[in-house]
C-alpha atoms as a PDB file:
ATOM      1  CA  UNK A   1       0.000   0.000   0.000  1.00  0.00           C
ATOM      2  CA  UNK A   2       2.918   2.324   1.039  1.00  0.00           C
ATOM      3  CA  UNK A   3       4.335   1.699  -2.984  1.00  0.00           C
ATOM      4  CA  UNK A   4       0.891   2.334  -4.434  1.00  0.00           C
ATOM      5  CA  UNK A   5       0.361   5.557  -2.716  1.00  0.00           C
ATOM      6  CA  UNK A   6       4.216   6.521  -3.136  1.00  0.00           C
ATOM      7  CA  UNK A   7       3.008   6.602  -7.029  1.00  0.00           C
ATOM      8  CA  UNK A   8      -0.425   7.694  -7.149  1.00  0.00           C
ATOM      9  CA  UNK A   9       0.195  10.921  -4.596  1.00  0.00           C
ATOM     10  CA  UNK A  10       3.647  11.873  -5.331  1.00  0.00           C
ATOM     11  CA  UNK A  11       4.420  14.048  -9.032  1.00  0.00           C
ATOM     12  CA  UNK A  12       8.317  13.897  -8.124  1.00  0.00           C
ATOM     13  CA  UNK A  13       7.757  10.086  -8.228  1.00  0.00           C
ATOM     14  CA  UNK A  14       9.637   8.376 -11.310  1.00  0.00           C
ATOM     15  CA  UNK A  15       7.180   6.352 -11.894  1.00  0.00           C
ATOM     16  CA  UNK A  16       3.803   8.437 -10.897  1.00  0.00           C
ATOM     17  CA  UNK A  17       0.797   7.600 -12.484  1.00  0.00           C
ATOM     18  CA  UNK A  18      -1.809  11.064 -12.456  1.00  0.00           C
ATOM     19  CA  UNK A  19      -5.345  10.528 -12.020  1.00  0.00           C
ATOM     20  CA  UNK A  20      -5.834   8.996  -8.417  1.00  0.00           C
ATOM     21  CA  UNK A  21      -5.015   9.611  -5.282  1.00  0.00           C
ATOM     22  CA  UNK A  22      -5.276   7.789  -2.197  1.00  0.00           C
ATOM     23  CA  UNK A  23      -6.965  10.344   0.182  1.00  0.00           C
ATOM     24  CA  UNK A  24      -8.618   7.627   3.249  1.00  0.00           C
ATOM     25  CA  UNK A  25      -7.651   4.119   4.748  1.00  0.00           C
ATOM     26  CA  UNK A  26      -8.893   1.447   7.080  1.00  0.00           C
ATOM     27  CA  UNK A  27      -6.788  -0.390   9.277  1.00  0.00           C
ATOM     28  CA  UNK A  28      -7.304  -3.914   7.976  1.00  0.00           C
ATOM     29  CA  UNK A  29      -4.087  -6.271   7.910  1.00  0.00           C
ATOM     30  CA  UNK A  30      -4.438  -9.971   8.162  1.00  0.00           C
ATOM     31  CA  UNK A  31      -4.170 -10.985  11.834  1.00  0.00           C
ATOM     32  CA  UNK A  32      -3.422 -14.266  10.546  1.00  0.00           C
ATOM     33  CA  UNK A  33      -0.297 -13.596   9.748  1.00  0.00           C
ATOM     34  CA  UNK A  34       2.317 -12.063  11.599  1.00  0.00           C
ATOM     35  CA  UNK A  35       4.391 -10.517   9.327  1.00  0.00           C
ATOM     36  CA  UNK A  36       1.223  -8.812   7.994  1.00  0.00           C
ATOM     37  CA  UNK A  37      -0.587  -7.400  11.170  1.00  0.00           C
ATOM     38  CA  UNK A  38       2.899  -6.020  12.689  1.00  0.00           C
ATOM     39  CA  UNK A  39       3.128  -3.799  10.280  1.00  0.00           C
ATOM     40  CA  UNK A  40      -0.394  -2.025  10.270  1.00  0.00           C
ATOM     41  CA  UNK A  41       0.511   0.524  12.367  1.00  0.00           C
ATOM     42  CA  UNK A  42       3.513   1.729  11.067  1.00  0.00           C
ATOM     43  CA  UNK A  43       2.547   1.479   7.477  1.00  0.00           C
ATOM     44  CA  UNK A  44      -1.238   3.726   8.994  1.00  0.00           C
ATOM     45  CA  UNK A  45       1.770   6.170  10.993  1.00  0.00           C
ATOM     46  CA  UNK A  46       3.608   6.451   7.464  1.00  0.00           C
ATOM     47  CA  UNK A  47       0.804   7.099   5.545  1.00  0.00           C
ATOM     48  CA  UNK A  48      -0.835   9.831   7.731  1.00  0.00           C
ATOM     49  CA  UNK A  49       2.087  11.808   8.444  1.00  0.00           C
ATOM     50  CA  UNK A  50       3.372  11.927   4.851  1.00  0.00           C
ATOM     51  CA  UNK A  51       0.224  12.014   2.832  1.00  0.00           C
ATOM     52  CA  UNK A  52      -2.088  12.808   5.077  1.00  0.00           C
ATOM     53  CA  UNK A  53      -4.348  10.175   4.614  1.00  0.00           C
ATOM     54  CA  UNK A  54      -7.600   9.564   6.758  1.00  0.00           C
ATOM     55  CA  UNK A  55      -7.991   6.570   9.069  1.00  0.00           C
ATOM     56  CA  UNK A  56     -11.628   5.567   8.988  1.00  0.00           C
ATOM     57  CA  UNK A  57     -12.840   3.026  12.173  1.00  0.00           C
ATOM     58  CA  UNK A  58     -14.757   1.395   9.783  1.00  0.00           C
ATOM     59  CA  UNK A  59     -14.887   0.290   6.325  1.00  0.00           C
ATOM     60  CA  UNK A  60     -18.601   1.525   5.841  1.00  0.00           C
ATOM     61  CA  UNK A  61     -17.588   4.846   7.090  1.00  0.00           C
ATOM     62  CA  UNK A  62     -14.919   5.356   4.977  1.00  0.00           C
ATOM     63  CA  UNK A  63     -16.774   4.128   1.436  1.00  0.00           C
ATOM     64  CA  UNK A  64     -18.782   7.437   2.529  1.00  0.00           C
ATOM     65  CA  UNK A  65     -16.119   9.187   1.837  1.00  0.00           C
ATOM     66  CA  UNK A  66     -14.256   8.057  -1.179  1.00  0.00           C
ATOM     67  CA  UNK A  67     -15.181   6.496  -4.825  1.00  0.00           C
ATOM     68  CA  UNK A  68     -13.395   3.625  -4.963  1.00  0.00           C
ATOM     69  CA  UNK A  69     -11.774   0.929  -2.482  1.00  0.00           C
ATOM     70  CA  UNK A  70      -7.999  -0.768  -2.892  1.00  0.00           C
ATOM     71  CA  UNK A  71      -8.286  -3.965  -1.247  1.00  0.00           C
ATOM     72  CA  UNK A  72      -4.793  -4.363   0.195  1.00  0.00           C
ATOM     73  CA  UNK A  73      -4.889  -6.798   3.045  1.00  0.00           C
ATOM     74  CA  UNK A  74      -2.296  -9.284   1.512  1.00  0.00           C
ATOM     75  CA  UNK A  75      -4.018 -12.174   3.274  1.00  0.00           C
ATOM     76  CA  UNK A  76      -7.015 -13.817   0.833  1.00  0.00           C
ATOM     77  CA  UNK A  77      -8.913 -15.482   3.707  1.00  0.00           C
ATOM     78  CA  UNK A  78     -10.052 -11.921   5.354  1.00  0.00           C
ATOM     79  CA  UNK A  79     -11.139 -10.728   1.613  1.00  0.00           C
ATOM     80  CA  UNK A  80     -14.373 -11.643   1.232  1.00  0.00           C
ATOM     81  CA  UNK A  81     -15.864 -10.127   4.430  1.00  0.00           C
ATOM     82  CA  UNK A  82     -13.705  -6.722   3.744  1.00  0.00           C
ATOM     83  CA  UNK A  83     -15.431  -6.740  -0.206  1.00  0.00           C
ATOM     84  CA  UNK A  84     -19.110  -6.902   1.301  1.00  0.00           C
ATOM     85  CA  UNK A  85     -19.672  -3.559   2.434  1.00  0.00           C
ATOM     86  CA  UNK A  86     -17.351  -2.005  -0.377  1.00  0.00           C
ATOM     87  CA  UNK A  87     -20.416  -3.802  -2.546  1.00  0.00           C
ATOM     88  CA  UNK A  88     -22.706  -3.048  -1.030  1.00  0.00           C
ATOM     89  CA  UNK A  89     -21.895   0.750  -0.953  1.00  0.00           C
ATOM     90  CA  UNK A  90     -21.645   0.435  -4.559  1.00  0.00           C
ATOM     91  CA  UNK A  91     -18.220   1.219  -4.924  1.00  0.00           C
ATOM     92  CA  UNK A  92     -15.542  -0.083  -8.021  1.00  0.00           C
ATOM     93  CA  UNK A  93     -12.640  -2.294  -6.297  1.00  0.00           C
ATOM     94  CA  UNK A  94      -9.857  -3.537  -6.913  1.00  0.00           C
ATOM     95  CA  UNK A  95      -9.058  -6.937  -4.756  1.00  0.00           C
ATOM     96  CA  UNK A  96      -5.075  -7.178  -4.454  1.00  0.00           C
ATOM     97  CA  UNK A  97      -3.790 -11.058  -4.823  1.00  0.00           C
ATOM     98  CA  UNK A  98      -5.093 -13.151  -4.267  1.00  0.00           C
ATOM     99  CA  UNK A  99      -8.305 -12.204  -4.860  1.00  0.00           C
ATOM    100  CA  UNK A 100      -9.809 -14.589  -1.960  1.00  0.00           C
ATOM    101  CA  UNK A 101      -8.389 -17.826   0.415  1.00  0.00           C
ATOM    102  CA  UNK A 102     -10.747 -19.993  -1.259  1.00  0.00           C
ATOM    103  CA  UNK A 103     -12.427 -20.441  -4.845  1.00  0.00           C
ATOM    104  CA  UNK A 104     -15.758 -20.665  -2.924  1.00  0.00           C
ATOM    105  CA  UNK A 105     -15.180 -17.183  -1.172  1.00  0.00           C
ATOM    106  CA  UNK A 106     -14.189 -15.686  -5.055  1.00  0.00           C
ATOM    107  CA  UNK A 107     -17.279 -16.816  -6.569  1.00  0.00           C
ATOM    108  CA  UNK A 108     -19.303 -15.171  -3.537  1.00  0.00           C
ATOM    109  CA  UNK A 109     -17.681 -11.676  -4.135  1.00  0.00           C
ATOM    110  CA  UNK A 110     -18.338 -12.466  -7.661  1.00  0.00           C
ATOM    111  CA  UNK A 111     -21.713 -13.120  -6.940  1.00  0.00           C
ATOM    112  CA  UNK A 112     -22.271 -10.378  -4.836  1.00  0.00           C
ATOM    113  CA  UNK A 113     -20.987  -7.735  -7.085  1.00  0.00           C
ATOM    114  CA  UNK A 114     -22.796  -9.013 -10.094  1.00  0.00           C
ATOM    115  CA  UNK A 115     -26.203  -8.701  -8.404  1.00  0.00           C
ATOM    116  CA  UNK A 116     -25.229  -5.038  -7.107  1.00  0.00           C
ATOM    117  CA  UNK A 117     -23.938  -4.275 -10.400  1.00  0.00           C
ATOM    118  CA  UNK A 118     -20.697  -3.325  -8.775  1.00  0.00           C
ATOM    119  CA  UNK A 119     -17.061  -3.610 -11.219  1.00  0.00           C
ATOM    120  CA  UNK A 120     -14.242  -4.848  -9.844  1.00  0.00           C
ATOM    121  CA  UNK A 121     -10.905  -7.156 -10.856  1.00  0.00           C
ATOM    122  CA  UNK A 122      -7.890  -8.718  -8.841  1.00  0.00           C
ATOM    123  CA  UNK A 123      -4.306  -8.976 -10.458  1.00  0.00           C
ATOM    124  CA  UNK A 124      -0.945  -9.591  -9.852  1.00  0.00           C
ATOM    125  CA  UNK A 125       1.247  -6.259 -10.828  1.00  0.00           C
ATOM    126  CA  UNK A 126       3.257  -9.009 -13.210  1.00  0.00           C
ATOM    127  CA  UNK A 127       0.145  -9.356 -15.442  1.00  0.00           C
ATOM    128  CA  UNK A 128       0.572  -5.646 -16.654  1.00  0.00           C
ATOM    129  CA  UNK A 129       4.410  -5.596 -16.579  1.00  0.00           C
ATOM    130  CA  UNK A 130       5.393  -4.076 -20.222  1.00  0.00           C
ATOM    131  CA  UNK A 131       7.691  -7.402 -20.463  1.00  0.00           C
ATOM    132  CA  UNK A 132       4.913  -9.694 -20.098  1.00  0.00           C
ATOM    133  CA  UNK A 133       2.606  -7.597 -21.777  1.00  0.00           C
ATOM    134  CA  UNK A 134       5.293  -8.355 -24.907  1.00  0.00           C
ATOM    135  CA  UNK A 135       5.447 -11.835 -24.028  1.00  0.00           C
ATOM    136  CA  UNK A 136       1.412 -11.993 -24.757  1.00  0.00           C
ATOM    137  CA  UNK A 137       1.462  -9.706 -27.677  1.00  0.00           C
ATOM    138  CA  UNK A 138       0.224 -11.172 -30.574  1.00  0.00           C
ATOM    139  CA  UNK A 139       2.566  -8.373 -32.799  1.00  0.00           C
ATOM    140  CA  UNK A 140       5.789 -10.332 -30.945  1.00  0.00           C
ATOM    141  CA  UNK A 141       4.614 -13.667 -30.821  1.00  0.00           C
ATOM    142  CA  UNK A 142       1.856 -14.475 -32.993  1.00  0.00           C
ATOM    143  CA  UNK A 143      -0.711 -16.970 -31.782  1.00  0.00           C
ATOM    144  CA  UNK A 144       0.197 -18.413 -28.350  1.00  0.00           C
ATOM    145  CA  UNK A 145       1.137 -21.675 -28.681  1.00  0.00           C
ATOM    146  CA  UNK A 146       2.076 -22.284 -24.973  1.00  0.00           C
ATOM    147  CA  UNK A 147       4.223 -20.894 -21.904  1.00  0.00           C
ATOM    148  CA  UNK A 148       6.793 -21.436 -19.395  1.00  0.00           C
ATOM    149  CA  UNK A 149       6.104 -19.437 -16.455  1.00  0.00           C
ATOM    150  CA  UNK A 150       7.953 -19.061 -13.245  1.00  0.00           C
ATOM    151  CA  UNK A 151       8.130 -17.356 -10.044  1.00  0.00           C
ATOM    152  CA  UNK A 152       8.697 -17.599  -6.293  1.00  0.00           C
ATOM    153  CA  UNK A 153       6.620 -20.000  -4.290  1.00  0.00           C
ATOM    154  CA  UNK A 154       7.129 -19.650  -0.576  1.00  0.00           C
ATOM    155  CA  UNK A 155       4.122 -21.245   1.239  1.00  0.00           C
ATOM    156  CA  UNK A 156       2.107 -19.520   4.001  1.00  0.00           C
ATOM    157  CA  UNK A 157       0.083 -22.185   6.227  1.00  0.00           C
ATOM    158  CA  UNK A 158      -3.144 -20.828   6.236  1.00  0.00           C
ATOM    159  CA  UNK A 159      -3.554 -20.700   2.325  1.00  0.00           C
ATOM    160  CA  UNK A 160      -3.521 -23.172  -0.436  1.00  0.00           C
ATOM    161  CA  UNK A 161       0.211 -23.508  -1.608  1.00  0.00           C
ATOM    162  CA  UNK A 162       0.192 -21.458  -4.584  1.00  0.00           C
ATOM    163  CA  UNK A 163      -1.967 -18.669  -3.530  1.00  0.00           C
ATOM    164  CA  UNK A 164       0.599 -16.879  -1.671  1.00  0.00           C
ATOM    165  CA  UNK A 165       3.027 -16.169  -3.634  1.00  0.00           C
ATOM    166  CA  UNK A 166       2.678 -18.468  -6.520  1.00  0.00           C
ATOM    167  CA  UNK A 167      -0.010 -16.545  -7.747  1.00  0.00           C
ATOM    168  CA  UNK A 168       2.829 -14.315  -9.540  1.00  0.00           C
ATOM    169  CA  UNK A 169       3.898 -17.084 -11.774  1.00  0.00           C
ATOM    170  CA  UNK A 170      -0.187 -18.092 -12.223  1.00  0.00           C
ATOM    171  CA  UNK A 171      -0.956 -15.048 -13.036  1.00  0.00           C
ATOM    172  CA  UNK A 172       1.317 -14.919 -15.809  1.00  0.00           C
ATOM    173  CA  UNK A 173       0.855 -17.603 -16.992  1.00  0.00           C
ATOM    174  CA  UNK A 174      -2.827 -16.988 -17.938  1.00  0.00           C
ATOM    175  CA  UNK A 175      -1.793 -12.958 -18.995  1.00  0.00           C
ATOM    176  CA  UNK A 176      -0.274 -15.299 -21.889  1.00  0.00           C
ATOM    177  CA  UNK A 177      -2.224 -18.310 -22.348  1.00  0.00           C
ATOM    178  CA  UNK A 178      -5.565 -16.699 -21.277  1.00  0.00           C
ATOM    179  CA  UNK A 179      -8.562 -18.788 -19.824  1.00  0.00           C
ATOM    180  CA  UNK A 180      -9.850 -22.077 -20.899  1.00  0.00           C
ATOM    181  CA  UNK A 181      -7.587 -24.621 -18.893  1.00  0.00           C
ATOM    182  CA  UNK A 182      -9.077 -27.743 -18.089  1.00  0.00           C
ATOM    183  CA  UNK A 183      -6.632 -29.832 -16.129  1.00  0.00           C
ATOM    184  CA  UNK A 184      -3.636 -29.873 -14.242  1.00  0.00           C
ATOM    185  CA  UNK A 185      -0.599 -32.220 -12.853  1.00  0.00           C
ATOM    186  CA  UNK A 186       1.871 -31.239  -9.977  1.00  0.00           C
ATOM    187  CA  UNK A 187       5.294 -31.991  -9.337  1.00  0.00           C
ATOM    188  CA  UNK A 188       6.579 -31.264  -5.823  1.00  0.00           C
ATOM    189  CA  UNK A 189      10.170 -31.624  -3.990  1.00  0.00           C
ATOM    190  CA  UNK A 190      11.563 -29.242  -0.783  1.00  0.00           C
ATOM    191  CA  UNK A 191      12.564 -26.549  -3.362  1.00  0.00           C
ATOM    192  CA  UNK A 192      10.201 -26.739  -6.391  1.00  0.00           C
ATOM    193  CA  UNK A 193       6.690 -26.831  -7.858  1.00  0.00           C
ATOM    194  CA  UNK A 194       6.269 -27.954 -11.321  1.00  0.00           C
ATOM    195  CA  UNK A 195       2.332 -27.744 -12.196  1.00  0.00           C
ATOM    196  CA  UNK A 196       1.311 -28.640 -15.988  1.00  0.00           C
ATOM    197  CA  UNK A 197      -1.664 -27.107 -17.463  1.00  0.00           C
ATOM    198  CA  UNK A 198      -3.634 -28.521 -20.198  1.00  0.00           C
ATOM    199  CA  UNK A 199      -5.566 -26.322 -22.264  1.00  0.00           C
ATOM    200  CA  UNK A 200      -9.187 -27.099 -23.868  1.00  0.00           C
ATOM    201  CA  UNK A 201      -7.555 -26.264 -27.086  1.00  0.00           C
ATOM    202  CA  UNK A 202      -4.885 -28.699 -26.610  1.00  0.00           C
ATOM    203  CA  UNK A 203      -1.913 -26.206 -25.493  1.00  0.00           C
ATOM    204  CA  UNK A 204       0.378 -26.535 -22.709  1.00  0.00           C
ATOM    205  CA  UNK A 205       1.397 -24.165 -20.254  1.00  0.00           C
ATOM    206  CA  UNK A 206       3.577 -24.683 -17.462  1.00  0.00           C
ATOM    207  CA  UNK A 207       4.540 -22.753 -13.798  1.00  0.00           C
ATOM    208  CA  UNK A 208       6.982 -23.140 -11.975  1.00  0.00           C
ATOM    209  CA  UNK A 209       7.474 -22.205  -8.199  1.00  0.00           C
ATOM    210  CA  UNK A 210      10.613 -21.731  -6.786  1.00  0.00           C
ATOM    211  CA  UNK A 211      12.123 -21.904  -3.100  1.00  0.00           C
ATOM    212  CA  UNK A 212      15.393 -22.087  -3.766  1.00  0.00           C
ATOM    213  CA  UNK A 213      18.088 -20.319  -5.924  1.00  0.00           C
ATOM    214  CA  UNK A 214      17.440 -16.834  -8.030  1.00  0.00           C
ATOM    215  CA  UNK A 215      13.873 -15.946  -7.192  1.00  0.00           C
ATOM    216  CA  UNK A 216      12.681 -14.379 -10.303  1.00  0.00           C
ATOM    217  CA  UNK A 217       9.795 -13.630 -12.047  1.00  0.00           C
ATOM    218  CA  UNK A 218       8.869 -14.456 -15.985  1.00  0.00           C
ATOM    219  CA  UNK A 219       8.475 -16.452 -18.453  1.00  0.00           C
ATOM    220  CA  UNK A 220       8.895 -17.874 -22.025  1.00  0.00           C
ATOM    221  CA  UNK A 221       6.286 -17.801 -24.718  1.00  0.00           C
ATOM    222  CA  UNK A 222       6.064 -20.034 -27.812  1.00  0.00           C
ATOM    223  CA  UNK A 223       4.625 -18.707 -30.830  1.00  0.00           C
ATOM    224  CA  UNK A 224       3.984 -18.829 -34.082  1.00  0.00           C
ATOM    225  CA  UNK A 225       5.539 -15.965 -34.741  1.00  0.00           C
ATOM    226  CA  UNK A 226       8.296 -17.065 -32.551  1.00  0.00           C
ATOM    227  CA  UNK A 227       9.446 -17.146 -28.746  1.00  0.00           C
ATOM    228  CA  UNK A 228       9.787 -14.595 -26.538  1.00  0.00           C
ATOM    229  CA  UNK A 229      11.697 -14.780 -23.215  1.00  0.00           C
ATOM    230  CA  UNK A 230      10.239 -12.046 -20.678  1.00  0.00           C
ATOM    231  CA  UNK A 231      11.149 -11.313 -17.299  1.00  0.00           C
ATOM    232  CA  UNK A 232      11.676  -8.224 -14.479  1.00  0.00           C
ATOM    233  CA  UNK A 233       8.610  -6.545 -12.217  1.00  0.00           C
ATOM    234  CA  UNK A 234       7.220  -3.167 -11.926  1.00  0.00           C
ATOM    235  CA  UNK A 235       3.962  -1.619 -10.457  1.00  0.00           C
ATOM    236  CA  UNK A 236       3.753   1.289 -12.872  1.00  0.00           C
ATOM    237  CA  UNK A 237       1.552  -1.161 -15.310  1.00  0.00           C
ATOM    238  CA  UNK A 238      -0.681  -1.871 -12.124  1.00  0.00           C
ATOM    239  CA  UNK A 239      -0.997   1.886 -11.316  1.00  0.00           C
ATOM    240  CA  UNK A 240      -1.934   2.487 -14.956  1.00  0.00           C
ATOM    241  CA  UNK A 241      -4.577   0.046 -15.128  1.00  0.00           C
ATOM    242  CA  UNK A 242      -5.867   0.987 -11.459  1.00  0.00           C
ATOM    243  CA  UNK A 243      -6.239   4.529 -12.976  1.00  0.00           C
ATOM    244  CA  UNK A 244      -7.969   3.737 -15.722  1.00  0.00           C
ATOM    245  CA  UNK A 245     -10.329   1.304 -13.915  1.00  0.00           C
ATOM    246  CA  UNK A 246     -11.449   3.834 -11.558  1.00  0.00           C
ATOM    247  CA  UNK A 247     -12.264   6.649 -14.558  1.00  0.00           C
ATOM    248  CA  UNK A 248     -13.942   4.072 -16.823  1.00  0.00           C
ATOM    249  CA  UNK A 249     -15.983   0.985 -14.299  1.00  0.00           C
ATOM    250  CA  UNK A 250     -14.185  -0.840 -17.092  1.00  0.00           C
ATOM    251  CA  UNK A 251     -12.156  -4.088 -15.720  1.00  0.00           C
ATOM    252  CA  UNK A 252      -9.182  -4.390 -17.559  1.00  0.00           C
ATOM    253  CA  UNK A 253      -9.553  -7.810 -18.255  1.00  0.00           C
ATOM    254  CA  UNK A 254     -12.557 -10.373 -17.771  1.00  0.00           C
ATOM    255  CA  UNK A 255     -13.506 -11.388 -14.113  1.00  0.00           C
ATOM    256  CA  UNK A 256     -13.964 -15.049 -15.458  1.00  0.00           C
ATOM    257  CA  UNK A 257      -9.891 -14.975 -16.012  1.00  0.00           C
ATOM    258  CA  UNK A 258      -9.166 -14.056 -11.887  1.00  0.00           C
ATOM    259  CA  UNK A 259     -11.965 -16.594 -11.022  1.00  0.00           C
ATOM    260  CA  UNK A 260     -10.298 -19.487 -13.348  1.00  0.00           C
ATOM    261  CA  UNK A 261      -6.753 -18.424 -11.575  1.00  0.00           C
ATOM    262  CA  UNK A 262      -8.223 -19.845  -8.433  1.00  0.00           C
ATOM    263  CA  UNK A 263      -9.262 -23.096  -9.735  1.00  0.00           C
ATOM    264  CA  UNK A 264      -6.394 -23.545 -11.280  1.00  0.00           C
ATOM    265  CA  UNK A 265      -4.623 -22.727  -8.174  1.00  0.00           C
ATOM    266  CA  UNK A 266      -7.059 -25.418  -5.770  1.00  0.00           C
ATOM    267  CA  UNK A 267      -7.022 -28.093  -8.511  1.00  0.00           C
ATOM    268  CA  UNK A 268      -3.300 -28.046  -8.054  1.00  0.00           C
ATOM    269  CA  UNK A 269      -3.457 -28.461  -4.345  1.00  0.00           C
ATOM    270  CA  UNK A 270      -5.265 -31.391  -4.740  1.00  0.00           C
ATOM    271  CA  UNK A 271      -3.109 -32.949  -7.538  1.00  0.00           C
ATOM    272  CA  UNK A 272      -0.176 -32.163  -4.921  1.00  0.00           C
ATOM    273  CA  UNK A 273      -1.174 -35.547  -3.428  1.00  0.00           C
ATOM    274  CA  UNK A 274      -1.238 -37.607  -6.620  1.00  0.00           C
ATOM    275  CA  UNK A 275       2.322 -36.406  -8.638  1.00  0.00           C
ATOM    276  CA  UNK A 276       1.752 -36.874 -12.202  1.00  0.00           C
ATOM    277  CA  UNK A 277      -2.418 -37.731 -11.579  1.00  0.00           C
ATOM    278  CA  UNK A 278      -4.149 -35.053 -13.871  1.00  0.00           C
ATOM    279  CA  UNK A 279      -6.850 -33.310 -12.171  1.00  0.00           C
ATOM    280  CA  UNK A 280     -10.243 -31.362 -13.508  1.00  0.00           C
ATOM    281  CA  UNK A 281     -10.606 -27.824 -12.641  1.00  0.00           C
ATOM    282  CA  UNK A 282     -13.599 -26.974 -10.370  1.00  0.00           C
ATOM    283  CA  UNK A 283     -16.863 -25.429 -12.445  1.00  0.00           C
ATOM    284  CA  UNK A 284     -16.888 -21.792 -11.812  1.00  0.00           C
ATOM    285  CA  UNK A 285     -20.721 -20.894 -11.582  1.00  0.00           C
ATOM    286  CA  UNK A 286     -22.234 -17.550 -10.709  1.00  0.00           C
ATOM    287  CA  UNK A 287     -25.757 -18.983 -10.301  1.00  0.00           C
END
């Protein structure tokens, strides 16, 4: 949250994005997790005293007083119950990864913002990094033929295995391949995840999740045009498509895409106990 509002409320920034800024906060966190709720109050202290942003006690009283909602807590499980009254206020959102601790609680916030007519979307900041972005152009690579993608996996207990930091590579991944795969098969030693992704189409992607060694983030893309190798992270892209999202009510990408990220995610903590078994993605139903 600190980075976000570094860019949005600072013109000296290097990488400011105009449009935005972020004016009021809530004191959420994830008290869960340790390394998350420690820092709540200094990251509130740093925030008032530079920016001058409003602490609100509640998260009704401060969608009173803004027009849109960040999402930050970087814990999924506390997600869904922070989203409801940000819908229910009527309010665009964005839902920092990942976008819920379960693919149950996703398809409720889904649910519930569909009926109120509310936009929203979740993302990884790799999605819109320009490299990636290249990686999935169609100008650079022609028609996606399949991808490589791979990026730190440490595991946090009280999420499924990829959705804590996995979700970089994931996310990827489908920036690239896009939506439509149908089943997956894990690999998993101390150090590394290797999960295979079968397309409906009959393409392959791959991620891998590291623990050990460089921890990097990218991938490579096979195309028909030919291959491209991407690779790096910024939050400018992010910023840009935050900005844009707020003006417009216009997701940058389809909902369906973040929702399919989660099955994904949960079909390859079940296949975690059968190396090698293929398993089905979950149905993702709004009814």
């Amino acid at each position: 949250m600190i980075a976000f509002t570094n860019m949005l409320n600072d013109p000296d920034h290097p990488d400011h994005v105009p449009g935005c800024k972020v004016v009021a906060g809530f004191k959420g966190g994830s008290p869960e997790i340790e390394s998350s709720i420690s820092r709540v109050e200094g990251y509130t202290q740093q925030l008032q005293d530079r920016w001058g942003v409003r602490i609100y006690d509640t998260i009704e009283e401060l969608c009173e007083n803004v027009d849109g909602v960040l999402l930050e807590s970087v814990s999924g499980l506390p997600h869904l119950e922070q989203a409801r009254p940000v819908i229910a206020a009527g309010l665009p959102l964005f839902i920092d990864k990942p976008l819920a601790g379960s693919l149950a609680d996703a398809l409720e916030i889904a649910r519930l913002a569909k009926a109120k007519g509310v936009p929203w979307f979740s993302a990884s900041s790799l999605r819109f990094w320009s490299d990636v972005q290249k990686a999935a152009s169609a100008d650079v690579v022609g028609d996606v033929l399949g991808c490589d993608a791979y990026s730190p996996c440490a595991y946090e207990p009280h999420h499924p295995d990829l959705f804590w930091y996995g979700i970089h590579g994931v996310e990827i991944l489908y920036t690239v391949m896009g939506s439509g795969c149908k089943e997956v098969t894990r690999v998993t030693t101390p150090d590394t995840d290797f999960v295979v992704g079968l397309w409906s189409d009959g393409r392959i992607g791959t991620f891998r999740g590291t623990r050990k060694g460089n921890h990097g983030y990218g991938c490579t893309t096979f195309g028909t045009k030919g291959n491209y190798t991407a690779s790096g992270h910024s939050y400018k892209g992010l910023m840009e498509a935050l900005v844009q999202f707020f003006k417009t009510g216009e997701p940058p990408f389809p909902n369906e895409v973040s929702l399919e990220i989660l099955a994904f995610m949960e079909a390859a903590q079940e296949a975690k106990a059968a190396p090698g078994k293929p398993v089905a993605l979950p149905s993702i139903s709004l009814e």
